[in-house]
C-alpha atoms as a PDB file:
ATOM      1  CA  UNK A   1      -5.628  73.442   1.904  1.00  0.00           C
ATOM      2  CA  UNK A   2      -6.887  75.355  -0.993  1.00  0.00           C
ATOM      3  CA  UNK A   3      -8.903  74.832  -4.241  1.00  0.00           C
ATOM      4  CA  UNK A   4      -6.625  75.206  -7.068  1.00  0.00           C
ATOM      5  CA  UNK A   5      -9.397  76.217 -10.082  1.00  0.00           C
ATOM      6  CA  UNK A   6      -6.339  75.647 -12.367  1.00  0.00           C
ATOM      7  CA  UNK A   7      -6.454  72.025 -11.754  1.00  0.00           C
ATOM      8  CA  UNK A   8      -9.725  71.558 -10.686  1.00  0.00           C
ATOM      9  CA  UNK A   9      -8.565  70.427  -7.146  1.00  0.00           C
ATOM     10  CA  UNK A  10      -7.427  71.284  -3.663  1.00  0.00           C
ATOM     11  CA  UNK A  11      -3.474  71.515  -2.518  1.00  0.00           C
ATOM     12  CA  UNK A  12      -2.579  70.891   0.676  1.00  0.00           C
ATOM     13  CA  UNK A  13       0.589  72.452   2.610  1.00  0.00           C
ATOM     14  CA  UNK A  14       2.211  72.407   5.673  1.00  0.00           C
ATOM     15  CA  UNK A  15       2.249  75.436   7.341  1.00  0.00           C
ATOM     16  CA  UNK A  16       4.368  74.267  10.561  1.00  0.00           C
ATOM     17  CA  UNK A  17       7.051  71.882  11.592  1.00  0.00           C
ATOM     18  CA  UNK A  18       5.734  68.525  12.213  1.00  0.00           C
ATOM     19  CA  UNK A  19       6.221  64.853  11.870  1.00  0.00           C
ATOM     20  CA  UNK A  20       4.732  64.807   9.009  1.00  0.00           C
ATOM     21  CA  UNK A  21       7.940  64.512   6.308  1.00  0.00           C
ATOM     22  CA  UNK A  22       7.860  67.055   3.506  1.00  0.00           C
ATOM     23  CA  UNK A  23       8.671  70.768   3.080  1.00  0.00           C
ATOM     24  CA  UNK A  24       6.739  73.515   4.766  1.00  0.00           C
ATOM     25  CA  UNK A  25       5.380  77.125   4.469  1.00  0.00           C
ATOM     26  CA  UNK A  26       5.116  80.279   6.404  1.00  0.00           C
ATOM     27  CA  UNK A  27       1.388  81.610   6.698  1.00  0.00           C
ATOM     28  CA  UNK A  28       0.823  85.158   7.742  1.00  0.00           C
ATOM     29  CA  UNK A  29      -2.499  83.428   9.903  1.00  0.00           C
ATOM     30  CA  UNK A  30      -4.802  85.463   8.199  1.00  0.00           C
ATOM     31  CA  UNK A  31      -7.451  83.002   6.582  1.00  0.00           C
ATOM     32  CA  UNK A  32      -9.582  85.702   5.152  1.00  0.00           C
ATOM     33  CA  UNK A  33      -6.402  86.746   2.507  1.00  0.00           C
ATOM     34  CA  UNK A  34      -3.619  84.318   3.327  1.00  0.00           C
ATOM     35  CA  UNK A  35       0.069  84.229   2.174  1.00  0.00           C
ATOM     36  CA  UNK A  36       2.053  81.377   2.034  1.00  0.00           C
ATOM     37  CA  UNK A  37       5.754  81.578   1.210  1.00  0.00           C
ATOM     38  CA  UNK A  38       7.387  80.425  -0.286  1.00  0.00           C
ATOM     39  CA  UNK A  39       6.087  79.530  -3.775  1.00  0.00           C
ATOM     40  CA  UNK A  40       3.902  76.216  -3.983  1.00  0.00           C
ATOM     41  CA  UNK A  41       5.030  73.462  -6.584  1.00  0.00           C
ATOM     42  CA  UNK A  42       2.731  70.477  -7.603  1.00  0.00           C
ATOM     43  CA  UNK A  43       3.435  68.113 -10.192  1.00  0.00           C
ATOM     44  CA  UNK A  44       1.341  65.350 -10.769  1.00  0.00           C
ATOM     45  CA  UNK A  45       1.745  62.242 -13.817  1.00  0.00           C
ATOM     46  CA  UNK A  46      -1.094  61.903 -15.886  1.00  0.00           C
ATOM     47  CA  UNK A  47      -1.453  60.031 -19.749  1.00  0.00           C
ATOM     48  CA  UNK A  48      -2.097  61.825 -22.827  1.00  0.00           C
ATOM     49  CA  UNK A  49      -4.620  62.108 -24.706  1.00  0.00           C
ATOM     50  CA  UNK A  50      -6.460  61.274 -21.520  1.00  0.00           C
ATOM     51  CA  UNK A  51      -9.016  58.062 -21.491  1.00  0.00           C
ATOM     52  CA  UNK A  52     -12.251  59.714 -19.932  1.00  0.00           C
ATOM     53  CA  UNK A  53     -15.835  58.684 -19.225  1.00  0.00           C
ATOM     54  CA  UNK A  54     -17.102  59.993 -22.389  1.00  0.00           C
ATOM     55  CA  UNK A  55     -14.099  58.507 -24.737  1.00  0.00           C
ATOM     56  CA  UNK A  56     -14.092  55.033 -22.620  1.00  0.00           C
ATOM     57  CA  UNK A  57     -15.848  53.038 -24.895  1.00  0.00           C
ATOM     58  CA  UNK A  58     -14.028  54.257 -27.955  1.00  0.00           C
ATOM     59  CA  UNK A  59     -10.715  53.639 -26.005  1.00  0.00           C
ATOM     60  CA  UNK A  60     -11.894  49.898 -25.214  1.00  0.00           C
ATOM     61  CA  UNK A  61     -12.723  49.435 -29.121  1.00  0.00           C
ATOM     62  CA  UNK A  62      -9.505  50.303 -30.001  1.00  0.00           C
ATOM     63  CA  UNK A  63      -6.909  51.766 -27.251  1.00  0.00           C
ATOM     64  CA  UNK A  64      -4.695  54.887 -28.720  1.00  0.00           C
ATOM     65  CA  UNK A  65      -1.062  54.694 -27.648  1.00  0.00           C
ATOM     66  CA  UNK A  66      -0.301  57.488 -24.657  1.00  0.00           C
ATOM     67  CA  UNK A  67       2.205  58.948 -23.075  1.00  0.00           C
ATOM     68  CA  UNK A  68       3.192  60.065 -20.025  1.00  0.00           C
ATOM     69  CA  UNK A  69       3.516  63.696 -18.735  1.00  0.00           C
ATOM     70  CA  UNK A  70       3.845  65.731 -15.913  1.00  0.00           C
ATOM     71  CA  UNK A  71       0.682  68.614 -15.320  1.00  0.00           C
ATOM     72  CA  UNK A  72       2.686  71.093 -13.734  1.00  0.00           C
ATOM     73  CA  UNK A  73       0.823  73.576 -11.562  1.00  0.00           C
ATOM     74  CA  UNK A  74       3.142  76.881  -9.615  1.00  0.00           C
ATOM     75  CA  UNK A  75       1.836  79.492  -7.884  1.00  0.00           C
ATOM     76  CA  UNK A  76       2.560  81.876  -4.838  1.00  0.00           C
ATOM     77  CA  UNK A  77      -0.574  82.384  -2.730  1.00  0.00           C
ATOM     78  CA  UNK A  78      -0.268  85.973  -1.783  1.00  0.00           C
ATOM     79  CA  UNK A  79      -3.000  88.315   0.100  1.00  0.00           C
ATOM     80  CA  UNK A  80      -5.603  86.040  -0.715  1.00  0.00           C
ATOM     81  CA  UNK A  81      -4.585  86.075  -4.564  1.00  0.00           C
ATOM     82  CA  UNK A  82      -3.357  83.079  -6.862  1.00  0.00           C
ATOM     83  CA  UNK A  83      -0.794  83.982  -9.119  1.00  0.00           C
ATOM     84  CA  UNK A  84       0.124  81.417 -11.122  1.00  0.00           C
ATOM     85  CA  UNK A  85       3.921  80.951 -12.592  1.00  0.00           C
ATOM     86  CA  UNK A  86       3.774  80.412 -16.316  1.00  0.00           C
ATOM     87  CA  UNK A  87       5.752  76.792 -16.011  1.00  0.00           C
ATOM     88  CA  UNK A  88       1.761  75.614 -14.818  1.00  0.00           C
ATOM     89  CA  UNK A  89       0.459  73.399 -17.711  1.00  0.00           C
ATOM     90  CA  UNK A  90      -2.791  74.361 -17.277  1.00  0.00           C
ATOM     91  CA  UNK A  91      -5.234  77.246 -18.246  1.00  0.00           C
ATOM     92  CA  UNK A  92      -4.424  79.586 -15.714  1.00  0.00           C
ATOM     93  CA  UNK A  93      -0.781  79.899 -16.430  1.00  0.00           C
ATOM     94  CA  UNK A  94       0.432  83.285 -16.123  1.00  0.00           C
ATOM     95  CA  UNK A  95      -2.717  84.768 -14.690  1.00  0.00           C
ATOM     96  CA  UNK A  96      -3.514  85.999 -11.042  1.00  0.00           C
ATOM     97  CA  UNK A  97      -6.992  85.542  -9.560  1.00  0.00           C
ATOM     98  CA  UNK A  98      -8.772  85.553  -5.885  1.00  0.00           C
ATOM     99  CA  UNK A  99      -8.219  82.480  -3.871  1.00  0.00           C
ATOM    100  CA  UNK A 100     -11.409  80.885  -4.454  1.00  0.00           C
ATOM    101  CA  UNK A 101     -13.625  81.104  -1.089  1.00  0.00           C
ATOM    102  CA  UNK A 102     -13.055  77.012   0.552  1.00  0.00           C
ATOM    103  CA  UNK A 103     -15.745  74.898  -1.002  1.00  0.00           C
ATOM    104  CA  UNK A 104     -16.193  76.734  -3.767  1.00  0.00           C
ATOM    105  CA  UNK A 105     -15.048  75.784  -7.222  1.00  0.00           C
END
């Protein structure tokens, strides 16, 4: 696993065969600036505009049609660095920055 800042989460891979269903990466084992390979994909559907804990009560008053879309987020992890593809949906598209250290954000 990794924290994704983009997303504001962690991914998790699988870095060897296993019973566990699913694709899987290579890792070069080194944790301190690890590659994975090959590129990591995750989509994930969320609503927009998004109902939040500081909109709720608006939203119960009187509930805004959404829709559904899919947050795209596509990156290769690569000597410890994040470079993320510019299909991501989010902030970081485009940009390349050092895997955040685990547990931080």
């Amino acid at each position: 696993m990794f924290h994704c800042p983009g997303c504001a989460e962690d991914h998790a891979i699988t870095v060897k065969a296993s019973d566990v269903p699913g694709p899987v990466w290579t890792f070069n084992g080194d944790a301190a600036r690890p590659t994975f390979q090959p590129s990591i994909l995750v989509t994930a559907p969320c609503w927009e505009p998004p109902v939040t804990a500081a909109n709720w009560a608006e939203w119960q008053r009187a509930p805004w049609e959404q829709k559904q879309v899919d947050h795209i987020c596509h990156s290769f992890v690569t000597d410890g660095r994040i470079q993320f593809l510019g299909d991501c949906t989010h902030a970081l598209a485009g940009q390349t920055i050092d895997l955040p250290e685990w547990g931080q954000p």
